[in-house]
N, C-alpha and C. Protein backbone atom coordinates (compact mmCIF):
# COMPACT_ATOMS: atom_id res chain seq x y z
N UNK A 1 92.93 -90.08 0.16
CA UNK A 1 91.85 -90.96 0.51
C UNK A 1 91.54 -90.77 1.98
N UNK A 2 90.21 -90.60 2.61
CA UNK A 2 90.25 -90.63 3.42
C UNK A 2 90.11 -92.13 4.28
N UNK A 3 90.71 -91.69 5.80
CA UNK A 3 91.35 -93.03 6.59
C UNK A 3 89.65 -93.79 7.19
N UNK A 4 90.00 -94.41 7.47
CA UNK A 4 88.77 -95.69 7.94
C UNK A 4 88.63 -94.51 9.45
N UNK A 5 87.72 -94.08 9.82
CA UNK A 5 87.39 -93.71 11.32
C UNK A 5 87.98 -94.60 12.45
N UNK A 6 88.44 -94.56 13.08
CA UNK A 6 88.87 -95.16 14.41
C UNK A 6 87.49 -95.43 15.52
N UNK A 7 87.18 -96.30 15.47
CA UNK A 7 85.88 -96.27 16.61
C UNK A 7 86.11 -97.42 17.20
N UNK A 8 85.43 -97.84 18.16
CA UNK A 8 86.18 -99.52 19.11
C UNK A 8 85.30 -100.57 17.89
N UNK A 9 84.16 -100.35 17.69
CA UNK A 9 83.36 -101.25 16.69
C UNK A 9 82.26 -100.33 16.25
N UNK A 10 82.55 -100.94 14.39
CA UNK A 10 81.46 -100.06 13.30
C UNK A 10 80.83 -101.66 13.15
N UNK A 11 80.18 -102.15 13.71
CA UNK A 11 79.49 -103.32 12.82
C UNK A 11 77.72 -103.18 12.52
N UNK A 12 77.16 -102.19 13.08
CA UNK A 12 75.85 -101.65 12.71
C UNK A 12 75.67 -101.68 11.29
N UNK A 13 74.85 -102.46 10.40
CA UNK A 13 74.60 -102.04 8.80
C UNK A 13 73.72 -100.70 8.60
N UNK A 14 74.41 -99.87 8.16
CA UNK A 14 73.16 -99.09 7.43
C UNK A 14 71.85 -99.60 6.99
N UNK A 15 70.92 -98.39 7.62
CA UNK A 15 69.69 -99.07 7.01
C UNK A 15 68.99 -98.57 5.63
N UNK A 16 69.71 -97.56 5.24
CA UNK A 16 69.88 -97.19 3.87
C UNK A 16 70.93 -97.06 2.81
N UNK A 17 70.63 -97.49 1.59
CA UNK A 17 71.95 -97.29 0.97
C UNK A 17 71.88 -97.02 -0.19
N UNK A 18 72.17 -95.82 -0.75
CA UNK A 18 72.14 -94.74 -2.33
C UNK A 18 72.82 -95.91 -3.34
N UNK A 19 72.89 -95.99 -4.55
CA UNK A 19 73.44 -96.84 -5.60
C UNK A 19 73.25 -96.20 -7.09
N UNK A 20 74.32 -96.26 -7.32
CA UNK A 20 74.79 -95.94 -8.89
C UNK A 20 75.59 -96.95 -9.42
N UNK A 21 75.61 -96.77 -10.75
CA UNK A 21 76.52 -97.88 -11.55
C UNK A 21 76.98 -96.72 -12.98
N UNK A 22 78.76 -97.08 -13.15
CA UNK A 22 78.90 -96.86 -13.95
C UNK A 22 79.86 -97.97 -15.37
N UNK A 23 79.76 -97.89 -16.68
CA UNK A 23 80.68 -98.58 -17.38
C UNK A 23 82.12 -97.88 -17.40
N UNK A 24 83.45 -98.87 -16.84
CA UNK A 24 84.66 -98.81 -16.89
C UNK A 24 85.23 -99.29 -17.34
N UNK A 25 86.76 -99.61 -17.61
CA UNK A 25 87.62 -100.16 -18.43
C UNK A 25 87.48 -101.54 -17.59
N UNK A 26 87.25 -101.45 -16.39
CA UNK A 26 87.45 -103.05 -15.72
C UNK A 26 86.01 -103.83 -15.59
N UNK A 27 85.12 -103.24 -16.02
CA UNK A 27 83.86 -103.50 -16.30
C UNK A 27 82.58 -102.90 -15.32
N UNK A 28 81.79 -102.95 -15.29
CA UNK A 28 80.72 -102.56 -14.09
C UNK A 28 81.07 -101.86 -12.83
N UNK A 29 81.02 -100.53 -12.95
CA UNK A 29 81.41 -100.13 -11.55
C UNK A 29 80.28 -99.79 -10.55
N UNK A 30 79.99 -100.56 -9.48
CA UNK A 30 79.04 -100.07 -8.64
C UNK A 30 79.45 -99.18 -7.46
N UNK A 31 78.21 -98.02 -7.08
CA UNK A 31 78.80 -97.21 -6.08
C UNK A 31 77.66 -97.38 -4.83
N UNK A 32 78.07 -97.47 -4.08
CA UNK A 32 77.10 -97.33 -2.85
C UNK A 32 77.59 -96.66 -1.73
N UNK A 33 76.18 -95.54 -1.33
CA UNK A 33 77.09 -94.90 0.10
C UNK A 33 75.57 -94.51 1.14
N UNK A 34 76.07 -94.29 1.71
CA UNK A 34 75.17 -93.54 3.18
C UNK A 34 75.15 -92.67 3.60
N UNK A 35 74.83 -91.95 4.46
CA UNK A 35 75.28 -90.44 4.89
C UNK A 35 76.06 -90.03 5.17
N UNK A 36 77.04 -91.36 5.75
CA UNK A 36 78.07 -91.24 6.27
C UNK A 36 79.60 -91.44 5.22
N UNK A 37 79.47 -92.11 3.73
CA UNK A 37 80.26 -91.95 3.16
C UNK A 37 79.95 -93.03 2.32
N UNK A 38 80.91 -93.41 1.06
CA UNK A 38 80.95 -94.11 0.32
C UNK A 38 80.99 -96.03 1.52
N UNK A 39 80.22 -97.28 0.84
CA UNK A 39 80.62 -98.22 1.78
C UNK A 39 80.06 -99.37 0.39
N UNK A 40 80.45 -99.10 -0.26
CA UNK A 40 80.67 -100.26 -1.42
C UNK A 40 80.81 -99.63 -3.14
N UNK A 41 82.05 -100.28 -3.17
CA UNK A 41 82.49 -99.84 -4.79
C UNK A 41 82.80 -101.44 -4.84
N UNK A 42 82.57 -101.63 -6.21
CA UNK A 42 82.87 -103.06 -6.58
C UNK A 42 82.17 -102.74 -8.06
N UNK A 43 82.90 -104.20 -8.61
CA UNK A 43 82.86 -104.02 -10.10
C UNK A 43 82.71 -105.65 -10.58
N UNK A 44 82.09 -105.64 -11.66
CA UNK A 44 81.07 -107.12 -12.16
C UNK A 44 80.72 -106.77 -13.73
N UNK A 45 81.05 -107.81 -14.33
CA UNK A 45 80.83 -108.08 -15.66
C UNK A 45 79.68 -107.53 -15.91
N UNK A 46 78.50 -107.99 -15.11
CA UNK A 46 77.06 -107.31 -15.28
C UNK A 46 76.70 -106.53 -14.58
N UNK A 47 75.88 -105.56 -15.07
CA UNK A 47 75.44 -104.44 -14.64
C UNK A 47 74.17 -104.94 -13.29
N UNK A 48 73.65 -106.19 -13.60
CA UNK A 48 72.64 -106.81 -12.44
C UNK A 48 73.51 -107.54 -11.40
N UNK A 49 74.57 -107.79 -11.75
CA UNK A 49 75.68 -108.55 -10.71
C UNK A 49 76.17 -107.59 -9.13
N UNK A 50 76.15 -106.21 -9.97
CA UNK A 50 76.36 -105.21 -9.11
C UNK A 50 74.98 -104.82 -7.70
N UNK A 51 73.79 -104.96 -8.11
CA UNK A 51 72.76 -104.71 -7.07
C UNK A 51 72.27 -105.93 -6.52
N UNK A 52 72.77 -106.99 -7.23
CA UNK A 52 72.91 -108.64 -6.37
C UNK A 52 73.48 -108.27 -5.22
N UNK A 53 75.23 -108.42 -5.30
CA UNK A 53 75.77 -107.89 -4.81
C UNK A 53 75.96 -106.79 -3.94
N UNK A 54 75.07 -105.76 -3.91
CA UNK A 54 74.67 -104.91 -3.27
C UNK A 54 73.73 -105.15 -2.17
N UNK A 55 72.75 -105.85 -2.79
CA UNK A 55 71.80 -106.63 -2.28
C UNK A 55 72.02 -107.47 -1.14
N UNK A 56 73.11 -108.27 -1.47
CA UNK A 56 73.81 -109.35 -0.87
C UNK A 56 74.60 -108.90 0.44
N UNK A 57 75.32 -107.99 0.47
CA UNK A 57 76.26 -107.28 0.98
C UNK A 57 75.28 -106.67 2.27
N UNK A 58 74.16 -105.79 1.83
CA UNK A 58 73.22 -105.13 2.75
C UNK A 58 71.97 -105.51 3.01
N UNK A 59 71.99 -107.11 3.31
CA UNK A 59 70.27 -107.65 3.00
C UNK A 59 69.51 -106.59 4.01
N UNK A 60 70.00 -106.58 5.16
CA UNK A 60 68.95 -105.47 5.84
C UNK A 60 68.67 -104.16 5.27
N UNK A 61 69.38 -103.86 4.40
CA UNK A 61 68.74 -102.11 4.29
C UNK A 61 68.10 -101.90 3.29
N UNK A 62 67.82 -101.08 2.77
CA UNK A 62 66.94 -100.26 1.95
C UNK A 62 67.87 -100.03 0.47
N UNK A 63 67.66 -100.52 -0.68
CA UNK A 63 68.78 -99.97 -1.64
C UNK A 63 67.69 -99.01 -2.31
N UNK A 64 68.30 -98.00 -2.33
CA UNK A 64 67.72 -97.09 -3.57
C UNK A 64 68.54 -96.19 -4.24
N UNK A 65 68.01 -96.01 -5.72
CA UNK A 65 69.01 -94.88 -6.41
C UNK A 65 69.43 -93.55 -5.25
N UNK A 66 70.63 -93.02 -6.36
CA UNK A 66 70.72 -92.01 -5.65
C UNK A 66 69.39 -90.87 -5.66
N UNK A 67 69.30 -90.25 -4.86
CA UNK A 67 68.45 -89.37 -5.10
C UNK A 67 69.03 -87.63 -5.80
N UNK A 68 67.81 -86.95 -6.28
CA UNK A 68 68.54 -85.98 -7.21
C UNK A 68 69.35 -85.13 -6.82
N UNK A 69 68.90 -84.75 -5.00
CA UNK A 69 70.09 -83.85 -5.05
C UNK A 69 71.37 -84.40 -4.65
N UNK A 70 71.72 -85.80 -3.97
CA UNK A 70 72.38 -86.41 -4.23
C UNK A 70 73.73 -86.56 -5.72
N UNK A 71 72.81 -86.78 -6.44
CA UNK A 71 73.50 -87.17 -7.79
C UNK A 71 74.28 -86.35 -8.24
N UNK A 72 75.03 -85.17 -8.06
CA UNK A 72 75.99 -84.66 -8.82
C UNK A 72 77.17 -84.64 -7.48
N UNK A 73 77.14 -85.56 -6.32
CA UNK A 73 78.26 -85.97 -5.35
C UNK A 73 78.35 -87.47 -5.68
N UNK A 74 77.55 -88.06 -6.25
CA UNK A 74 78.27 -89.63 -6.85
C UNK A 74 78.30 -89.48 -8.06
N UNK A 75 78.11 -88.37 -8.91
CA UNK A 75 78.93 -88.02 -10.47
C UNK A 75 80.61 -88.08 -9.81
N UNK A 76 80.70 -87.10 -8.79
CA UNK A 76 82.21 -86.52 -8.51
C UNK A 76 82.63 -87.63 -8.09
N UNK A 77 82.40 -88.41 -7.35
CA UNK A 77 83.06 -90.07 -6.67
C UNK A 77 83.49 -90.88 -8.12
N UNK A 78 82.38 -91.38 -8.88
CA UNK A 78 82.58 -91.80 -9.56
C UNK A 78 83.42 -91.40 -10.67
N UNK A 79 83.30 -90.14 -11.13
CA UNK A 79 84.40 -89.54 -12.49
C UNK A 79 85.73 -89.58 -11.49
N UNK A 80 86.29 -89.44 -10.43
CA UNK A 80 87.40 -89.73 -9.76
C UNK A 80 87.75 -91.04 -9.99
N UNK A 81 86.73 -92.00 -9.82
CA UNK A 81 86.86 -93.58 -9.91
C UNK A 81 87.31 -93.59 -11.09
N UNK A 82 86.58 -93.18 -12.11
CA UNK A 82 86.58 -93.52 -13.91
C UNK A 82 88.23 -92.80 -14.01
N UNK A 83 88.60 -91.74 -13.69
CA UNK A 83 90.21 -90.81 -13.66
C UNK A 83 90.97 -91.78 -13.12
N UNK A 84 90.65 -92.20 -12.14
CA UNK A 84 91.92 -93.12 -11.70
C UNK A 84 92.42 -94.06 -12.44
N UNK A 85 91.14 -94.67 -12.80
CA UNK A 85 91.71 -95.85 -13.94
C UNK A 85 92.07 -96.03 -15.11
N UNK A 86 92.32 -94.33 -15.41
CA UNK A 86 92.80 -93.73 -16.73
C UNK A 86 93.91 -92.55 -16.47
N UNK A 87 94.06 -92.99 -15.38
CA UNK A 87 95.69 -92.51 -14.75
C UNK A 87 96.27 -91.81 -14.10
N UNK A 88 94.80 -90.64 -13.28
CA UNK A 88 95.25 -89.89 -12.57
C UNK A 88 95.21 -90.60 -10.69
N UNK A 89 95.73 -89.26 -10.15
CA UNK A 89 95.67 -89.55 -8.58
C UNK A 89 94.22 -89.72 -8.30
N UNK A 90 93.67 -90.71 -7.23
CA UNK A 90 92.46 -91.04 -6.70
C UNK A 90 92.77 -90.15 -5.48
N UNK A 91 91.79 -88.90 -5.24
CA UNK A 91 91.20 -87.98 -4.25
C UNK A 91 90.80 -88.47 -3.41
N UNK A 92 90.68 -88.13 -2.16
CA UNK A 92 89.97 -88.23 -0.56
C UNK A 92 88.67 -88.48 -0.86
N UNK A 93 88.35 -89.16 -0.84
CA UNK A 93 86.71 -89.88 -1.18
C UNK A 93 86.38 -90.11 0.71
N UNK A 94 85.06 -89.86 1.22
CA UNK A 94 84.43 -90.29 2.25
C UNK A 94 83.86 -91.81 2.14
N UNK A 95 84.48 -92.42 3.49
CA UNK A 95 83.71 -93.69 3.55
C UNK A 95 83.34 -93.96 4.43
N UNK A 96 82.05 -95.10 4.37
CA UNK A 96 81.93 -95.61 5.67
C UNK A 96 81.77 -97.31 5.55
N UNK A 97 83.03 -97.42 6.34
CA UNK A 97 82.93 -98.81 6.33
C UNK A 97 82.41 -99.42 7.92
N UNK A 98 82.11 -100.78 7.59
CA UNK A 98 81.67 -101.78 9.20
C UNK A 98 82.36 -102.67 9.18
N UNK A 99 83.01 -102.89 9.94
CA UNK A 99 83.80 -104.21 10.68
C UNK A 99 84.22 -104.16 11.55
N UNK A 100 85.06 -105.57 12.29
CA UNK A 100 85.25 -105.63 13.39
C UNK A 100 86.32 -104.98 13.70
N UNK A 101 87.12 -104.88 14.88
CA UNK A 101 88.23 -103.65 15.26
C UNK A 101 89.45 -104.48 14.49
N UNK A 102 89.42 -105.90 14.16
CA UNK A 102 90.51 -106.37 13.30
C UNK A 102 90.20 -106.13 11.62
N UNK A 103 89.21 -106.06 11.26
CA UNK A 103 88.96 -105.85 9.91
C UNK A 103 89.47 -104.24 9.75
N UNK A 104 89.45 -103.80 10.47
CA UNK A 104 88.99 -102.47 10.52
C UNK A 104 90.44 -102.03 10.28
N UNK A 105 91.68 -102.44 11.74
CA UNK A 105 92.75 -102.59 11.29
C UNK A 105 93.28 -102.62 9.98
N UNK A 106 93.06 -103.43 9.55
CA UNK A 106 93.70 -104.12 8.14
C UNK A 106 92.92 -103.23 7.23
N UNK A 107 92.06 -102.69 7.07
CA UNK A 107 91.71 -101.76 6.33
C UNK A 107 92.52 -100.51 6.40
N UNK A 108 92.76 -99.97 7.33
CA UNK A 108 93.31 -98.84 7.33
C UNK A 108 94.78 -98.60 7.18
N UNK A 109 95.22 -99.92 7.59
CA UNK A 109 96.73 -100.24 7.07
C UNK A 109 96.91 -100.15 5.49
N UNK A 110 96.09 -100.80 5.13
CA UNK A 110 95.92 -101.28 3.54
C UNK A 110 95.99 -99.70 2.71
N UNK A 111 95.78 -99.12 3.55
CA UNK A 111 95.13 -97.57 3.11
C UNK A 111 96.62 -96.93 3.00
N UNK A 112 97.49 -97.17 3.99
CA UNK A 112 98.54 -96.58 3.87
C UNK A 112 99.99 -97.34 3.09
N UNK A 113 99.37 -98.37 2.16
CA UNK A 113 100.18 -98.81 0.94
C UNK A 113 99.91 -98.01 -0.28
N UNK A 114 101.49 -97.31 -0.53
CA UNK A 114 100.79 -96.67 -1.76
C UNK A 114 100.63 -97.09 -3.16
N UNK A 115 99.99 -96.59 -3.96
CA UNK A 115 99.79 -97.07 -5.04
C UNK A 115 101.66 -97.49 -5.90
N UNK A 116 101.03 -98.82 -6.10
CA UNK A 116 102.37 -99.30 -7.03
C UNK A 116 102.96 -100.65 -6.00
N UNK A 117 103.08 -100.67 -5.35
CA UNK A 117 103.59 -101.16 -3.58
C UNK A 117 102.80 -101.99 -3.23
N UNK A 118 103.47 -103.26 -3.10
CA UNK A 118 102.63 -104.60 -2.33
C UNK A 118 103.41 -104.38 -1.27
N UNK A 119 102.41 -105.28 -0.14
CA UNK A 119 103.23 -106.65 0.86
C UNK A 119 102.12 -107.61 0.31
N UNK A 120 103.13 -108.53 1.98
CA UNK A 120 102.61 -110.12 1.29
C UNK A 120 100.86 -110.47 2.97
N UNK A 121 100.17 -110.79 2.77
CA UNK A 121 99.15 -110.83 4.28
C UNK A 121 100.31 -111.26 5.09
N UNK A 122 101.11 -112.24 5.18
CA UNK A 122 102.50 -111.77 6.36
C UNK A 122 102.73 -110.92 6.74
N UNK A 123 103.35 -109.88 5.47
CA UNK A 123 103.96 -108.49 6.12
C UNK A 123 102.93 -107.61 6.79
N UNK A 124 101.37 -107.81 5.85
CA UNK A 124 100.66 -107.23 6.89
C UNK A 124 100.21 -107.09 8.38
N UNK A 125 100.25 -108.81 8.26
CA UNK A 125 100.22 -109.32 9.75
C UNK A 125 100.86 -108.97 10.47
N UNK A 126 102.34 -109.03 10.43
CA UNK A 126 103.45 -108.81 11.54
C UNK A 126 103.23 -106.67 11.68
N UNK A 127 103.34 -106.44 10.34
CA UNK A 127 102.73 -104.56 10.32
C UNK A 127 101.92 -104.61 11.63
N UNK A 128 100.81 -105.19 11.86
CA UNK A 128 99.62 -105.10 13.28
C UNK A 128 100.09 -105.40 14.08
N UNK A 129 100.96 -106.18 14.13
CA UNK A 129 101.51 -107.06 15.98
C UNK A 129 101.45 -107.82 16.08
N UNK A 130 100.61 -108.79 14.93
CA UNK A 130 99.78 -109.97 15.09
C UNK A 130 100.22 -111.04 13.82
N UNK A 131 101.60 -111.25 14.37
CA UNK A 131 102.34 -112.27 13.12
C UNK A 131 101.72 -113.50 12.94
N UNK A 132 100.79 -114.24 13.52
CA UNK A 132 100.36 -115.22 13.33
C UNK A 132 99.02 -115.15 13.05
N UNK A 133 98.06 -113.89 12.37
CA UNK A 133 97.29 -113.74 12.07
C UNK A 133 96.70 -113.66 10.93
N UNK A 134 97.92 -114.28 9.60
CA UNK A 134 97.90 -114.50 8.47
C UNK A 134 96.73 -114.62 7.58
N UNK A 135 96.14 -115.37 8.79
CA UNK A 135 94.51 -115.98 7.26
C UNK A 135 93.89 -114.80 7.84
N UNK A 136 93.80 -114.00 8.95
CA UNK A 136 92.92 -113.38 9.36
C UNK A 136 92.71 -111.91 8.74
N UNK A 137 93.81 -112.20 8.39
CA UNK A 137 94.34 -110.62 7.51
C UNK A 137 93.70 -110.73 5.97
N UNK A 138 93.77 -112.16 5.30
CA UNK A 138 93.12 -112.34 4.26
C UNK A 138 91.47 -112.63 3.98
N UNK A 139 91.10 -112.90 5.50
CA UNK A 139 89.69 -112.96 5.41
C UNK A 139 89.42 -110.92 5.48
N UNK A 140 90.33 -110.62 6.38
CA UNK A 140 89.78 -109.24 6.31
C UNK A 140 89.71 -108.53 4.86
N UNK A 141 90.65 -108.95 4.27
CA UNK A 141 90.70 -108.61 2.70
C UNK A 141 89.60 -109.06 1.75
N UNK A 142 89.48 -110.48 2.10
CA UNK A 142 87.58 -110.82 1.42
C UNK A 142 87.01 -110.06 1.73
N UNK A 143 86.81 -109.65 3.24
CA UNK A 143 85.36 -108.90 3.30
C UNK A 143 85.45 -107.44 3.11
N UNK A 144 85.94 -106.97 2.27
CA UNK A 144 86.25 -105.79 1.78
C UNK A 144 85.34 -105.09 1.47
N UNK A 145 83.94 -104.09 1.60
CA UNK A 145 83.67 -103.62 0.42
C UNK A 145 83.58 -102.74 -0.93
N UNK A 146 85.00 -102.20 -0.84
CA UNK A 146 84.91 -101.35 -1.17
C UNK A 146 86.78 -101.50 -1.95
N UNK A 147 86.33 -101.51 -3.07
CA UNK A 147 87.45 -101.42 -4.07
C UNK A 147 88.40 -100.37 -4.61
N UNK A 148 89.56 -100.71 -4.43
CA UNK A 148 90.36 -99.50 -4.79
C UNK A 148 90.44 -98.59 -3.45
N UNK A 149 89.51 -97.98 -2.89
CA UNK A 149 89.43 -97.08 -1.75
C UNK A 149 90.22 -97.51 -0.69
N UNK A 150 89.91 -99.38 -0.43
CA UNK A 150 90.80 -99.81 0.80
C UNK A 150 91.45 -101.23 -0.41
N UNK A 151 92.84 -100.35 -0.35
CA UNK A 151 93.27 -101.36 -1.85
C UNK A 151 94.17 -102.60 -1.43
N UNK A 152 93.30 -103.81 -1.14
CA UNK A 152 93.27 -105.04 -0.95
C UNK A 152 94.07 -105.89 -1.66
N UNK A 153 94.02 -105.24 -3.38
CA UNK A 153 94.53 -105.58 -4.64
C UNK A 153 96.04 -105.42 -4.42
N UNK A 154 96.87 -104.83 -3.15
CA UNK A 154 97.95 -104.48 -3.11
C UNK A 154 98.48 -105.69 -2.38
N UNK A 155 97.65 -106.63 -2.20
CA UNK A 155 98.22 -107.54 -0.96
C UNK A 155 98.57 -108.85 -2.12
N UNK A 156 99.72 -109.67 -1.77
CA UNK A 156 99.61 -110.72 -2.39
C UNK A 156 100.43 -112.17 -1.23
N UNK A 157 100.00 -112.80 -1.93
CA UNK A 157 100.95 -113.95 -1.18
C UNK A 157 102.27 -114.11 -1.26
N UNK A 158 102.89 -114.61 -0.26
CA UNK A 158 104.05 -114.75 0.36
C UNK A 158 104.69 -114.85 -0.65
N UNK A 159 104.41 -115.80 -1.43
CA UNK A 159 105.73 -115.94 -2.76
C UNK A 159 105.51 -115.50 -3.95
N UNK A 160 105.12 -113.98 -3.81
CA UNK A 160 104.98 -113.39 -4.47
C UNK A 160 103.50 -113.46 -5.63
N UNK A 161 103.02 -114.80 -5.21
CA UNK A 161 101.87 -114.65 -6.56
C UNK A 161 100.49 -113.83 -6.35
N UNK A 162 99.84 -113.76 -7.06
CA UNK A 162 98.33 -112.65 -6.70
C UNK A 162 97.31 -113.03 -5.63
N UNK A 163 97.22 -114.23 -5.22
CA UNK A 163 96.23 -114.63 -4.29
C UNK A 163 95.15 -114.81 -4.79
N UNK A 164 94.42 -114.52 -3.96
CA UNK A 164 92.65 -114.05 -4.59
C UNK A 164 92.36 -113.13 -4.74
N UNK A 165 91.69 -112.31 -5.33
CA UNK A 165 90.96 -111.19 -5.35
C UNK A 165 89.22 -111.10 -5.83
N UNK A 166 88.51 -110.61 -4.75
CA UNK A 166 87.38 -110.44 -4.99
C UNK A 166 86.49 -110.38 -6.11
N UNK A 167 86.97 -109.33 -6.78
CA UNK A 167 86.62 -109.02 -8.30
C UNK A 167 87.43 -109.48 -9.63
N UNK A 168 87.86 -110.80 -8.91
CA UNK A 168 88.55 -111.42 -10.07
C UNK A 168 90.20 -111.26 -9.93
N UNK A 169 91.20 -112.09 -10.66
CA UNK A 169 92.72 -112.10 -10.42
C UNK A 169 93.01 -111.01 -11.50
N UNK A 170 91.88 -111.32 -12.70
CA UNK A 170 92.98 -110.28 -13.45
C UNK A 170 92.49 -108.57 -13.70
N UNK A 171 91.48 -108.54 -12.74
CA UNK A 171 91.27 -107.17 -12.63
C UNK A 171 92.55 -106.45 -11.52
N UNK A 172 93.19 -107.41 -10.56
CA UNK A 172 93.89 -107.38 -9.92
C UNK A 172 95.04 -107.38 -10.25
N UNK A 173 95.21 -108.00 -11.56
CA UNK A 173 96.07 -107.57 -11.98
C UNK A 173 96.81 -106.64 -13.07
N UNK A 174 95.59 -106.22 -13.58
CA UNK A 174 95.27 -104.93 -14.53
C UNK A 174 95.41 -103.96 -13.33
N UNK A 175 94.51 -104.06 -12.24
CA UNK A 175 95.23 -102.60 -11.31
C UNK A 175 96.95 -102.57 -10.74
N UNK A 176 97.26 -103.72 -10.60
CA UNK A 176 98.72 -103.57 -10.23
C UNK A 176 99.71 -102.49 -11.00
N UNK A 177 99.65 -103.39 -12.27
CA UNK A 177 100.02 -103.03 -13.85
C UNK A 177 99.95 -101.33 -13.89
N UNK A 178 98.52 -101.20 -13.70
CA UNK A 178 98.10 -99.44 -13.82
C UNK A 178 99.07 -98.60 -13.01
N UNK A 179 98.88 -99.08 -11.67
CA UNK A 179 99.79 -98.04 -10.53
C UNK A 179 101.20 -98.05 -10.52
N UNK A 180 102.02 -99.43 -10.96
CA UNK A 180 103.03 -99.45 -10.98
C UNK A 180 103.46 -98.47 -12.47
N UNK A 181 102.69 -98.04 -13.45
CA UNK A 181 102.80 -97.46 -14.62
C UNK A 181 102.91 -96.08 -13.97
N UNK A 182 101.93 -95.68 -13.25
CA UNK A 182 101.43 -94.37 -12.96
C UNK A 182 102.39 -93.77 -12.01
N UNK A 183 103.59 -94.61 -11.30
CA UNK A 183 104.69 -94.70 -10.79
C UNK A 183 105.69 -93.36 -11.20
């Protein structure tokens, strides 16, 4: 997978953004990226939940399909997406994410949990330097956009239970399940 870029601050939104959707085992997979890389995967019961959401995520920019010559590099993103969740290794995918230099953190940490392998937003916290930054680590985990790629789903609470997860607890916990299998 590739790592989150190191920059002092990505918080600029794209002012364009490509979109595909495919059907998965966890339901609705949406893809969105920029020139600069993939910057929203997320997944929704409905197939209109996904460009809400999209919508929602990028009110300033521009959503449009992918375009054609585009489309056979978010076939390859996506059939990686659809492989993973049918059991193989997830490949170096390009992204581009925005947040602040603490979101950003916690993203890239998150990146280097491997599949199968929790901590708790504690262990993440104290991981940064920043042991008392607990909720801050879990807001960074809300504002995620991008599923699986920066795997959020690996984080749980202190005493062990699932927390929240964006796209639902038990998609979160259908991915746990998967990686710890794929183990």
């Amino acid at each position: 997978m590739t790592k989150v870029p190191v920059e002092p601050r990505n918080l600029a939104l794209p002012a364009r953004v490509f979109f595909a959707d495919s059907l998965t085992r966890l339901g609705w997979l949406g893809l969105g990226a920029t020139d600069r890389g993939i910057c929203f995967l997320q997944f929704s019961n409905d197939r209109d939940g996904l460009l809400a959401a999209l919508g929602s995520e990028f009110s300033h920019a521009t959503i449009e399909p992918v375009p054609i010559p585009a489309a056979p590099q978010f076939t390859r993103w996506t059939k990686a997406i659809v492989e993973f969740l049918e059991g193989t290794a997830l490949p170096n995918l390009p992204l581009d994410l925005r947040g602040t230099t603490f979101q950003r953190s916690v993203w890239q940490y998150l990146q280097t949990i491997a599949a199968g392998e929790v901590r708790s937003y504690s262990e993440v916290a104290q991981a940064l330097g920043r042991p008392k930054a607990v909720r801050a680590v879990a807001s960074a985990c809300a504002k995620n956009r991008v599923a699986l790629l920066v795997p959020c789903h690996r984080v749980l609470r202190g005493d062990g239970g699932l927390g929240g997860y964006k796209w639902g607890l038990e998609r979160k916990e259908i991915l746990l399940s998967h990686e710890r299998a794929m183990r």
